[in-house]
PDB file of N, CA and C in Angstrom:
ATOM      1  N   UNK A   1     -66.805 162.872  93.424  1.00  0.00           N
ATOM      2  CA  UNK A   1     -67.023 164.061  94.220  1.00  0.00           C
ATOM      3  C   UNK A   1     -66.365 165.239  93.507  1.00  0.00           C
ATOM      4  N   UNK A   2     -67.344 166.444  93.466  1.00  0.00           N
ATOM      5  CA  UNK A   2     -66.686 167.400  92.413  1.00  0.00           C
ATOM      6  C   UNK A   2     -66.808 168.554  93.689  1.00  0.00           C
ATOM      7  N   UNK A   3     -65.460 169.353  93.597  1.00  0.00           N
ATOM      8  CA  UNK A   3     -65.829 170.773  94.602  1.00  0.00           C
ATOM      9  C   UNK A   3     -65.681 171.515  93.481  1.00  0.00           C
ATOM     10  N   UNK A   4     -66.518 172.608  93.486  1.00  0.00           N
ATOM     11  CA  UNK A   4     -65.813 173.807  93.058  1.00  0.00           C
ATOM     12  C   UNK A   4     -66.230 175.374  93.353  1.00  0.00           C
ATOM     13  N   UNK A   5     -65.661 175.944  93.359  1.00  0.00           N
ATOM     14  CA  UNK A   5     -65.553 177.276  94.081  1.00  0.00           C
ATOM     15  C   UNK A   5     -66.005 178.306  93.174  1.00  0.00           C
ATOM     16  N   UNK A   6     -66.839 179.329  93.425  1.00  0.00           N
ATOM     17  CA  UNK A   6     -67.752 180.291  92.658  1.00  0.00           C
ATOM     18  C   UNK A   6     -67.816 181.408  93.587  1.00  0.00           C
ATOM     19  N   UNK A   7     -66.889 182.445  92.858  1.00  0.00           N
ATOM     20  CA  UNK A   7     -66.136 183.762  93.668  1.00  0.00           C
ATOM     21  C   UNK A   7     -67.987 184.367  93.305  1.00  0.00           C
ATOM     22  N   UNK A   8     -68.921 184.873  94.660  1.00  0.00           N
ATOM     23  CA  UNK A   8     -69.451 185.897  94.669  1.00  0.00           C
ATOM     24  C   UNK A   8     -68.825 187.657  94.598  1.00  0.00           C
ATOM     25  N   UNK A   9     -68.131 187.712  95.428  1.00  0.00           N
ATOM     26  CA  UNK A   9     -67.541 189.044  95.047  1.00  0.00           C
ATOM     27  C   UNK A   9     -65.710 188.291  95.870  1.00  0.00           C
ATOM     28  N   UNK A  10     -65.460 189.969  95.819  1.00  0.00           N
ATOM     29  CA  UNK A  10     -63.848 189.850  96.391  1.00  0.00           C
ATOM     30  C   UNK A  10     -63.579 189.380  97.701  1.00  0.00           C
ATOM     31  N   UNK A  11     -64.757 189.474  98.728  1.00  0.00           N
ATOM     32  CA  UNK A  11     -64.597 188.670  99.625  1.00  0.00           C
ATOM     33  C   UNK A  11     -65.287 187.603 100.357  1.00  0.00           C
ATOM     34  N   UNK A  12     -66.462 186.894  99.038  1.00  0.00           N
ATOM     35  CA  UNK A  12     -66.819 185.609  99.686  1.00  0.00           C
ATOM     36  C   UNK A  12     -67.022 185.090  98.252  1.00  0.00           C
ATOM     37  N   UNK A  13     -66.788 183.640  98.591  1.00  0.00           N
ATOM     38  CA  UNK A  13     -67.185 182.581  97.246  1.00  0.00           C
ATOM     39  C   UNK A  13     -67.941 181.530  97.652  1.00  0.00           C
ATOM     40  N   UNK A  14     -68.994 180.893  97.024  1.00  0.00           N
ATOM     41  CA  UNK A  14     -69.698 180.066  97.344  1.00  0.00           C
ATOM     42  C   UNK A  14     -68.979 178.543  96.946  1.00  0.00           C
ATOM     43  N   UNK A  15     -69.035 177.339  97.735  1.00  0.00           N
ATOM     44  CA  UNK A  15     -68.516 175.795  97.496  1.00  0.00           C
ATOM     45  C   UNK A  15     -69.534 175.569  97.251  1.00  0.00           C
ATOM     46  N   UNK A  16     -69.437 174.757  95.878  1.00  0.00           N
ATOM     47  CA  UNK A  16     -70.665 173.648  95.520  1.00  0.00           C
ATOM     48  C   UNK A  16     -70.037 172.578  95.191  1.00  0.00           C
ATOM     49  N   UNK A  17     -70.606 170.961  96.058  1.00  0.00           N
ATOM     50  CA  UNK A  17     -70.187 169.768  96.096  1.00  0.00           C
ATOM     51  C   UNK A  17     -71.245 169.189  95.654  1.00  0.00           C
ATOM     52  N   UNK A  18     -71.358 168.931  94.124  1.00  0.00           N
ATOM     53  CA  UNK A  18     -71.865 168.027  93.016  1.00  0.00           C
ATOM     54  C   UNK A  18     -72.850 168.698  92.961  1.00  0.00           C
ATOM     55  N   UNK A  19     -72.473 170.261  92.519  1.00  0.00           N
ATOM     56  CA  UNK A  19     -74.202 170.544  92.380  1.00  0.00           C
ATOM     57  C   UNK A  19     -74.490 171.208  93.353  1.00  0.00           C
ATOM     58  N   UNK A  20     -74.553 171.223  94.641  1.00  0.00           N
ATOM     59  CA  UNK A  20     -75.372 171.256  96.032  1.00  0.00           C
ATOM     60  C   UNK A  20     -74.216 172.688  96.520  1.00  0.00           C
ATOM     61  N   UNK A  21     -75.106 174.098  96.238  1.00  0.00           N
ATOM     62  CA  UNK A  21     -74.407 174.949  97.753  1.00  0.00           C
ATOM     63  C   UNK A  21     -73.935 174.367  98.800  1.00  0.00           C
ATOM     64  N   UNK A  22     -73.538 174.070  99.816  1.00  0.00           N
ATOM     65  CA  UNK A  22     -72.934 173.677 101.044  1.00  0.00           C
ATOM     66  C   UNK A  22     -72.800 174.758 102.049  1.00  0.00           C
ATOM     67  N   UNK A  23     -72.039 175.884 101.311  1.00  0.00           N
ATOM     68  CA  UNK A  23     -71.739 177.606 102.289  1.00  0.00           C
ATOM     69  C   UNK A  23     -71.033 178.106 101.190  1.00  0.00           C
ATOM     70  N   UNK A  24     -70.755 178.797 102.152  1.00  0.00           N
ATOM     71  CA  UNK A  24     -69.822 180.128 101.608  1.00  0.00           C
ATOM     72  C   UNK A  24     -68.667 180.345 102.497  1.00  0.00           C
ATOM     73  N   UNK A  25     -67.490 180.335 102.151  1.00  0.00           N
ATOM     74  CA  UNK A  25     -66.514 181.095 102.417  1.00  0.00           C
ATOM     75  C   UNK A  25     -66.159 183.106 102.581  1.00  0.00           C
ATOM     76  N   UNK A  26     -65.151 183.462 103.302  1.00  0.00           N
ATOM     77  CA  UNK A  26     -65.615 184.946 103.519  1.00  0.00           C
ATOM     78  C   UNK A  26     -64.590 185.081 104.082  1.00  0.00           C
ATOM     79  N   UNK A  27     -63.847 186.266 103.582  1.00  0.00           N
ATOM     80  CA  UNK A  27     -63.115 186.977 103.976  1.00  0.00           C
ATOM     81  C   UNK A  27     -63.437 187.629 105.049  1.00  0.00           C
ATOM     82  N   UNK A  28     -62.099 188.337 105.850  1.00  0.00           N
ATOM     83  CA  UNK A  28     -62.861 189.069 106.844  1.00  0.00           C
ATOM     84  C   UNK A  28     -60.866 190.344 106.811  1.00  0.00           C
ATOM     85  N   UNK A  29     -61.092 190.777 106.251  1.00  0.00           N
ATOM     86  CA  UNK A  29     -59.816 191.862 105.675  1.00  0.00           C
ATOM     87  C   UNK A  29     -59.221 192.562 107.142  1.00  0.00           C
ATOM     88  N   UNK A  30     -60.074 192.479 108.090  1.00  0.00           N
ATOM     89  CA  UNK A  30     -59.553 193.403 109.682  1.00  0.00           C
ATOM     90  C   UNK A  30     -58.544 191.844 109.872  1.00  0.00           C
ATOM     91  N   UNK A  31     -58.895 190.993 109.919  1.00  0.00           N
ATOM     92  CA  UNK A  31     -58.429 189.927 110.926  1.00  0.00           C
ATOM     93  C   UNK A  31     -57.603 188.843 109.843  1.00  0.00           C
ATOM     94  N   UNK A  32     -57.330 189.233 108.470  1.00  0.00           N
ATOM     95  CA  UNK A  32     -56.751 188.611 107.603  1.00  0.00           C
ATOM     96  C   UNK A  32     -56.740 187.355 107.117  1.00  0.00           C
ATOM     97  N   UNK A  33     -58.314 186.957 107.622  1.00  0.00           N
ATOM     98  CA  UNK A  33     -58.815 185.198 107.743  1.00  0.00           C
ATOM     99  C   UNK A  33     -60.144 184.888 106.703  1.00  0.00           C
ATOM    100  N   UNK A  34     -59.651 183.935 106.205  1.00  0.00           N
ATOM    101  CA  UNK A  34     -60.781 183.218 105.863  1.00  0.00           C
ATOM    102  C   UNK A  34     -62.152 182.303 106.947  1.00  0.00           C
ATOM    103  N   UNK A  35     -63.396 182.273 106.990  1.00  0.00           N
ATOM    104  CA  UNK A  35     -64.337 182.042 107.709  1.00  0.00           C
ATOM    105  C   UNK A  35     -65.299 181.105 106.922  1.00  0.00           C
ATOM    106  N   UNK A  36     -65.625 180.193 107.266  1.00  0.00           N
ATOM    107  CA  UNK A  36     -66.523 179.722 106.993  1.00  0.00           C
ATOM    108  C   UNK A  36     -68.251 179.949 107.613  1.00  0.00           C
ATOM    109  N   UNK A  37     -69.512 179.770 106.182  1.00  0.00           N
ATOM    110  CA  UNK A  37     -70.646 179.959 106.426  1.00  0.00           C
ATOM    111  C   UNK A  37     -71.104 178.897 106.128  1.00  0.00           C
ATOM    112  N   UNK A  38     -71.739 177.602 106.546  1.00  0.00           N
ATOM    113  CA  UNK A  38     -72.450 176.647 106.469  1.00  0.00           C
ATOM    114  C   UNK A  38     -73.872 176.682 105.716  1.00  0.00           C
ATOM    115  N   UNK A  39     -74.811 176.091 104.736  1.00  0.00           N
ATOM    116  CA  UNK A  39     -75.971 176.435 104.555  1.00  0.00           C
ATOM    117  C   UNK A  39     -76.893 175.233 105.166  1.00  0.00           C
ATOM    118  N   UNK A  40     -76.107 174.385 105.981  1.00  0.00           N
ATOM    119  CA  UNK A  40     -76.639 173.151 106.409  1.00  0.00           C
ATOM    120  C   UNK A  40     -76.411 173.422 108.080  1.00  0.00           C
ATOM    121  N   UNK A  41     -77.142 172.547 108.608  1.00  0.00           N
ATOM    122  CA  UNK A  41     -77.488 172.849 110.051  1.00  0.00           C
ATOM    123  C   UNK A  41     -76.132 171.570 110.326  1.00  0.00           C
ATOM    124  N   UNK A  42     -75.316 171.721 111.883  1.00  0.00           N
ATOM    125  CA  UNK A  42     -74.674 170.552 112.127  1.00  0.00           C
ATOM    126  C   UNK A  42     -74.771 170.517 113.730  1.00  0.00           C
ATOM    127  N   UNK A  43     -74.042 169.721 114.318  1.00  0.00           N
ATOM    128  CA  UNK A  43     -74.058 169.611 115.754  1.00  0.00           C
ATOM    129  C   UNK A  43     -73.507 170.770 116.736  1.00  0.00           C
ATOM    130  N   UNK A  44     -73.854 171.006 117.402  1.00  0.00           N
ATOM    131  CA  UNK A  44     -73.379 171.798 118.844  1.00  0.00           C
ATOM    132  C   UNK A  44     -72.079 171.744 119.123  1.00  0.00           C
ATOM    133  N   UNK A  45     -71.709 170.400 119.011  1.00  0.00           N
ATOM    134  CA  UNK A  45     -70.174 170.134 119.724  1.00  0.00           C
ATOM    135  C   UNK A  45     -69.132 170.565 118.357  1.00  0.00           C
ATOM    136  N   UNK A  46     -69.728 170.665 117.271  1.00  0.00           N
ATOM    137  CA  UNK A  46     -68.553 171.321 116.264  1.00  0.00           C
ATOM    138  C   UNK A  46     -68.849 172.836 115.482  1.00  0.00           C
ATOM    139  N   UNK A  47     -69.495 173.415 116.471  1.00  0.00           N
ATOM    140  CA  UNK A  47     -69.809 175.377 116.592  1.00  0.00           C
ATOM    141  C   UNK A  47     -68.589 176.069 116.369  1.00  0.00           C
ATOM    142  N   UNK A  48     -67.373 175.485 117.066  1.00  0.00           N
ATOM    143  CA  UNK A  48     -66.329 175.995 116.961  1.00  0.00           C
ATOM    144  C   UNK A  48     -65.962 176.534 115.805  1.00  0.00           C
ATOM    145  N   UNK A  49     -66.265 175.340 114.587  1.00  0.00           N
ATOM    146  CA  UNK A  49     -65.083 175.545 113.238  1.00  0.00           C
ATOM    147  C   UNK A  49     -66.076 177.177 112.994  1.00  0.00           C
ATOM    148  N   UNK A  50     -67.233 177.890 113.677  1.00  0.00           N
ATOM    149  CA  UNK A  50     -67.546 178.750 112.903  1.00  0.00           C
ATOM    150  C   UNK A  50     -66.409 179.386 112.411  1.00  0.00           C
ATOM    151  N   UNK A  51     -65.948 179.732 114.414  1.00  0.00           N
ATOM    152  CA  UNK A  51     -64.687 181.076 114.495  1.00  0.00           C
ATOM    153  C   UNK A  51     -63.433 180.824 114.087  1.00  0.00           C
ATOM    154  N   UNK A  52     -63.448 179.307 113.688  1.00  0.00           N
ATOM    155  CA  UNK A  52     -61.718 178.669 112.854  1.00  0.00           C
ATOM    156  C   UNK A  52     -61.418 180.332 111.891  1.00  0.00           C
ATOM    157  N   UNK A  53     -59.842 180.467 112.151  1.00  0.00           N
ATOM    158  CA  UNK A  53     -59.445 181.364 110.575  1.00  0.00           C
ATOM    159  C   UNK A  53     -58.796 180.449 109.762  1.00  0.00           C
ATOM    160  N   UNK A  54     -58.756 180.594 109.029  1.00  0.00           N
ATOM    161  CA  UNK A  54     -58.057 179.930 107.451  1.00  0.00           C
ATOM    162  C   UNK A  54     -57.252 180.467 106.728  1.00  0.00           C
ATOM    163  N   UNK A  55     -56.560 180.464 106.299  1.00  0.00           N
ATOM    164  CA  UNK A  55     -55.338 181.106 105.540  1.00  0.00           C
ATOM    165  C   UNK A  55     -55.976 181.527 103.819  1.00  0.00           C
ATOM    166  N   UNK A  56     -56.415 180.537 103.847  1.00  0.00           N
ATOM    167  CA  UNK A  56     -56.966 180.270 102.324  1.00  0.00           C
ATOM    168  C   UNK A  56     -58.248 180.030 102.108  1.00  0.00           C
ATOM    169  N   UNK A  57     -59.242 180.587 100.847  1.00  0.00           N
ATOM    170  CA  UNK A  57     -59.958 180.240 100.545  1.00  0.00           C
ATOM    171  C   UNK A  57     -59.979 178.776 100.249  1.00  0.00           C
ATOM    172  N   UNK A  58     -59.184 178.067  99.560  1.00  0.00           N
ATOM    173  CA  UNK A  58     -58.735 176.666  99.347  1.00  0.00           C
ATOM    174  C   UNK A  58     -58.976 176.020 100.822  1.00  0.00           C
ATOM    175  N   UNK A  59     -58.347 176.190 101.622  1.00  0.00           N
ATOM    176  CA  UNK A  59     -58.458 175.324 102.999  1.00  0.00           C
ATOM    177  C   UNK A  59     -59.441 175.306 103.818  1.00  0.00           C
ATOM    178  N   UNK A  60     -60.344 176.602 103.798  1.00  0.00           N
ATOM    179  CA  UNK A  60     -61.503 176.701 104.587  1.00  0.00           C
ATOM    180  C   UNK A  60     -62.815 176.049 103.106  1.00  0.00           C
ATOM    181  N   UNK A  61     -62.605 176.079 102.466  1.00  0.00           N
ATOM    182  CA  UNK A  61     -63.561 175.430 101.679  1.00  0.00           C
ATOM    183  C   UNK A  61     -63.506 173.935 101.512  1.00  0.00           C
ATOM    184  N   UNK A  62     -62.154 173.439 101.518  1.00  0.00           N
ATOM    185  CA  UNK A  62     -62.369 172.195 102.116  1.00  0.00           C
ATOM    186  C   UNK A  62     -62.774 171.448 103.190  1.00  0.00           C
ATOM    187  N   UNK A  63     -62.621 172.461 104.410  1.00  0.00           N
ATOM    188  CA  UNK A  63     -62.842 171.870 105.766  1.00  0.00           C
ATOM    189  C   UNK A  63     -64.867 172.589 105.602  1.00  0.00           C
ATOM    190  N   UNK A  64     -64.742 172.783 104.497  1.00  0.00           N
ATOM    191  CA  UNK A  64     -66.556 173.113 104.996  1.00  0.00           C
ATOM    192  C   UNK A  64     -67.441 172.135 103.995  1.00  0.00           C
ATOM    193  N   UNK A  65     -66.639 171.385 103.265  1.00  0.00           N
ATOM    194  CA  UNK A  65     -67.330 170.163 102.888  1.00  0.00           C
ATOM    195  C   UNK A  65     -66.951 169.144 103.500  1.00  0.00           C
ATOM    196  N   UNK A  66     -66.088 169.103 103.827  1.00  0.00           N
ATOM    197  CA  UNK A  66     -65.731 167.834 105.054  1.00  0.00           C
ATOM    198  C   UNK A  66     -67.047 167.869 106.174  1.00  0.00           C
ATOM    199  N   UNK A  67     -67.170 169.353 106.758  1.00  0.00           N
ATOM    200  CA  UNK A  67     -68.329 169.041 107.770  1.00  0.00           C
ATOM    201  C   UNK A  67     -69.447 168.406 107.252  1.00  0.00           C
ATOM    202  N   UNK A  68     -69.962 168.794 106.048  1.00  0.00           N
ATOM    203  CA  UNK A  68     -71.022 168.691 104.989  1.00  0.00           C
ATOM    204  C   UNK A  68     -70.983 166.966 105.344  1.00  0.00           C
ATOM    205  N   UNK A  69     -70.015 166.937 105.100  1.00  0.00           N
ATOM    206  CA  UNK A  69     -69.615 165.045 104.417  1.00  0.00           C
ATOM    207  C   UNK A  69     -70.185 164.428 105.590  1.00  0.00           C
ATOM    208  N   UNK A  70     -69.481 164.774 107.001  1.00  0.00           N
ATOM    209  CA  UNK A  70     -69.676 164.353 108.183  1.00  0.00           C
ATOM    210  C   UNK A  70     -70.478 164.542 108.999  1.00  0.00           C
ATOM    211  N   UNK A  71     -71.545 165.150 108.286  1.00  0.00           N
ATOM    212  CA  UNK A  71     -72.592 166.063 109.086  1.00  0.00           C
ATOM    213  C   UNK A  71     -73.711 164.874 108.205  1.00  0.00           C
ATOM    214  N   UNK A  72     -74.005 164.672 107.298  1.00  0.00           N
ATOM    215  CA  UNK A  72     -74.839 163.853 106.329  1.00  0.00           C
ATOM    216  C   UNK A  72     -74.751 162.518 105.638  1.00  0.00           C
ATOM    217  N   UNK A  73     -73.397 161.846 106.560  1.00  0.00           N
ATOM    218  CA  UNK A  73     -73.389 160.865 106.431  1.00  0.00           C
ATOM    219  C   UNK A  73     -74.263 159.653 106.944  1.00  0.00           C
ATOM    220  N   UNK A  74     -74.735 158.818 106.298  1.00  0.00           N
ATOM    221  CA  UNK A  74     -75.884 158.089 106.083  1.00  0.00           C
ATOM    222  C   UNK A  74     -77.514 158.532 106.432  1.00  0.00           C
ATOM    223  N   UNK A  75     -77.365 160.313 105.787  1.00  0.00           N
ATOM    224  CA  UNK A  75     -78.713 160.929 105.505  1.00  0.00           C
ATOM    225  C   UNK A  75     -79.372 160.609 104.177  1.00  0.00           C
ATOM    226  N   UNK A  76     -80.488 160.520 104.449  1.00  0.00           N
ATOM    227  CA  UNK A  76     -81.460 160.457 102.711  1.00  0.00           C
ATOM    228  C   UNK A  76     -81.086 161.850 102.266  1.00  0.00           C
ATOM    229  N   UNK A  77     -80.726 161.387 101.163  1.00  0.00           N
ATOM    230  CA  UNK A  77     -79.932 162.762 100.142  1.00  0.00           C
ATOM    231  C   UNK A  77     -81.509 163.461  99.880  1.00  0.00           C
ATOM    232  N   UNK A  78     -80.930 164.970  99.609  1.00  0.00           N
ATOM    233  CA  UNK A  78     -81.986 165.945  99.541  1.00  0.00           C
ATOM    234  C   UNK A  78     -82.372 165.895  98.054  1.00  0.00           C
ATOM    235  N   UNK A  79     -83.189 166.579  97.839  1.00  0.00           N
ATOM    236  CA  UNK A  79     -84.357 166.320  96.452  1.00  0.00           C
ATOM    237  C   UNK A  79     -83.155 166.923  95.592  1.00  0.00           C
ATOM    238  N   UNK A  80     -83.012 167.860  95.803  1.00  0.00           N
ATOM    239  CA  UNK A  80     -82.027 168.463  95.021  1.00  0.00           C
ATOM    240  C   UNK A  80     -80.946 167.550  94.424  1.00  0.00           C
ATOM    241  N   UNK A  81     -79.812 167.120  95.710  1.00  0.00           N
ATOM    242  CA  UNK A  81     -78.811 166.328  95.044  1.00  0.00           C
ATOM    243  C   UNK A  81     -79.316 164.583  94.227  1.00  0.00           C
ATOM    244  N   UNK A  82     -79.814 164.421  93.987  1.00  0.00           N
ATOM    245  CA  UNK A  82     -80.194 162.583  93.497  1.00  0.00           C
ATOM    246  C   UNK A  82     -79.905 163.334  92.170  1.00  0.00           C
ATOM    247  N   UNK A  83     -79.462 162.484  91.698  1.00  0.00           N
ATOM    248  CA  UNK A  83     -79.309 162.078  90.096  1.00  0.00           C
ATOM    249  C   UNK A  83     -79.886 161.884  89.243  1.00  0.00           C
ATOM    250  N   UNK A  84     -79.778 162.500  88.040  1.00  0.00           N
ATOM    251  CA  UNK A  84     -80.726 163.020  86.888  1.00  0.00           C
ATOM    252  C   UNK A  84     -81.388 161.528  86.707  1.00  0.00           C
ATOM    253  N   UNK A  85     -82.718 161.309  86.806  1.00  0.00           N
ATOM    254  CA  UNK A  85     -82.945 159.940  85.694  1.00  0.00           C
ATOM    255  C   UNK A  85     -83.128 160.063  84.371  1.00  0.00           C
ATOM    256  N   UNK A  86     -83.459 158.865  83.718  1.00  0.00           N
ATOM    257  CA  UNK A  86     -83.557 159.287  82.342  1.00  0.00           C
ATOM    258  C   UNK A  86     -84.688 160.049  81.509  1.00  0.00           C
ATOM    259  N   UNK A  87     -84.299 159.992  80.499  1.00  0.00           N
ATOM    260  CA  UNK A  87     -85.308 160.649  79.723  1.00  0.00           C
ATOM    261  C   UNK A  87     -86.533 159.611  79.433  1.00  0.00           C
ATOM    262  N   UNK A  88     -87.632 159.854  79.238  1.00  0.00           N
ATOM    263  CA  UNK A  88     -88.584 159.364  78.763  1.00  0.00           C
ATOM    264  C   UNK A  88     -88.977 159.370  77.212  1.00  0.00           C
ATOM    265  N   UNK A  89     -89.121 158.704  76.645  1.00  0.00           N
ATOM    266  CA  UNK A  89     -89.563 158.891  74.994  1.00  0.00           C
ATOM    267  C   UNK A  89     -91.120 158.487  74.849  1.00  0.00           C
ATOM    268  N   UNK A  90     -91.919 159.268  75.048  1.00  0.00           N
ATOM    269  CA  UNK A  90     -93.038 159.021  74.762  1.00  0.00           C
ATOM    270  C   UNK A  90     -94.203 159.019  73.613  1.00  0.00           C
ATOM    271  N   UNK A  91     -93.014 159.385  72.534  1.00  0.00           N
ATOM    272  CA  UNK A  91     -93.383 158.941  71.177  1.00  0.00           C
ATOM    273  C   UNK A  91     -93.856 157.098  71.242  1.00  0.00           C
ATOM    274  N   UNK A  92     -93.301 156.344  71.563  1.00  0.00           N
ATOM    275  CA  UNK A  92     -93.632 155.019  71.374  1.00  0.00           C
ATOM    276  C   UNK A  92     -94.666 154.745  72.554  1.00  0.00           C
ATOM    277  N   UNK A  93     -95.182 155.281  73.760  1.00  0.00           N
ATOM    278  CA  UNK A  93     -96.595 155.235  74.169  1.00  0.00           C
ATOM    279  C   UNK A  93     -97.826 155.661  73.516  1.00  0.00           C
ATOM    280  N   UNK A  94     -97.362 156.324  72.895  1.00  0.00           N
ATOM    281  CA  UNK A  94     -98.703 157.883  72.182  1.00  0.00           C
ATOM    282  C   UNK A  94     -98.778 157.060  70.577  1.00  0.00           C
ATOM    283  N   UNK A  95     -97.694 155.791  70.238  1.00  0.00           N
ATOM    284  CA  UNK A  95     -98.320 154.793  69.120  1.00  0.00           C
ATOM    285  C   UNK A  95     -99.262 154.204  69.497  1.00  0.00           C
ATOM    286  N   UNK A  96     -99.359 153.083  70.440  1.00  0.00           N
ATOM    287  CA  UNK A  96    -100.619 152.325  70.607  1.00  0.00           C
ATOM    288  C   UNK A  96    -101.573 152.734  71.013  1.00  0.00           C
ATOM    289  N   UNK A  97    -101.890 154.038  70.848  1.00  0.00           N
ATOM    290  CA  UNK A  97    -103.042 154.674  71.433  1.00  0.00           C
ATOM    291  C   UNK A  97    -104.063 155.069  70.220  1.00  0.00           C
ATOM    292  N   UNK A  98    -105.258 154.267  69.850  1.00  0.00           N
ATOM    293  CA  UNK A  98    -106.051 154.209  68.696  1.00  0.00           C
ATOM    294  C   UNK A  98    -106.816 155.652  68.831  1.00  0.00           C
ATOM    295  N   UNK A  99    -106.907 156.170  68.055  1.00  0.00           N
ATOM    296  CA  UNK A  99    -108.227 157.429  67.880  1.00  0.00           C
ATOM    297  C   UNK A  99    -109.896 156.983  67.890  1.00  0.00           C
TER     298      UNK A  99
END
């Protein structure tokens, strides 16, 4: 599992977990909090963490892949995240092929 954090400007950065947007993090400079933005849909009963504040970009970006985690656990992974397959070499098909 790889996080890593990609400052859009001075007050929001985007989390990407292996690849995959998740949200965005966001300042909010009146109220001195970090906020989380989800790019994934989750349940009703955890709406709350919208209005959570956070101290840190660090802490609210973790608790917004945690939802991620817990929100898509035992979902069919999206097209996007699956894993590279291999390459194909199709030099050795395009031999047995007579003119």
């Amino acid at each position: 599992m790889k996080i890593s954090w990609q400052k859009i400007d001075d007050f929001k950065i985007r989390i990407i977990l292996n690849g995959y947007s998740v949200g965005e993090v966001e300042y909010n400079p009146g109220s001195r909090s970090w906020f989380i933005k989800p790019n994934f849909a989750f349940s009703g009963i955890k709406q709350a963490v919208l209005y959570q504040k956070f101290d840190s970009s660090y802490k609210a970006g973790k608790l917004l892949v945690k939802l991620y985690q817990s929100e898509n656990k035992g979902k069919k992974r999206d097209y996007y995240e699956q894993e590279d397959t291999e390459e194909l070499d199709m030099r050795d098909m395009w031999k047995n092929l007579k003119p």
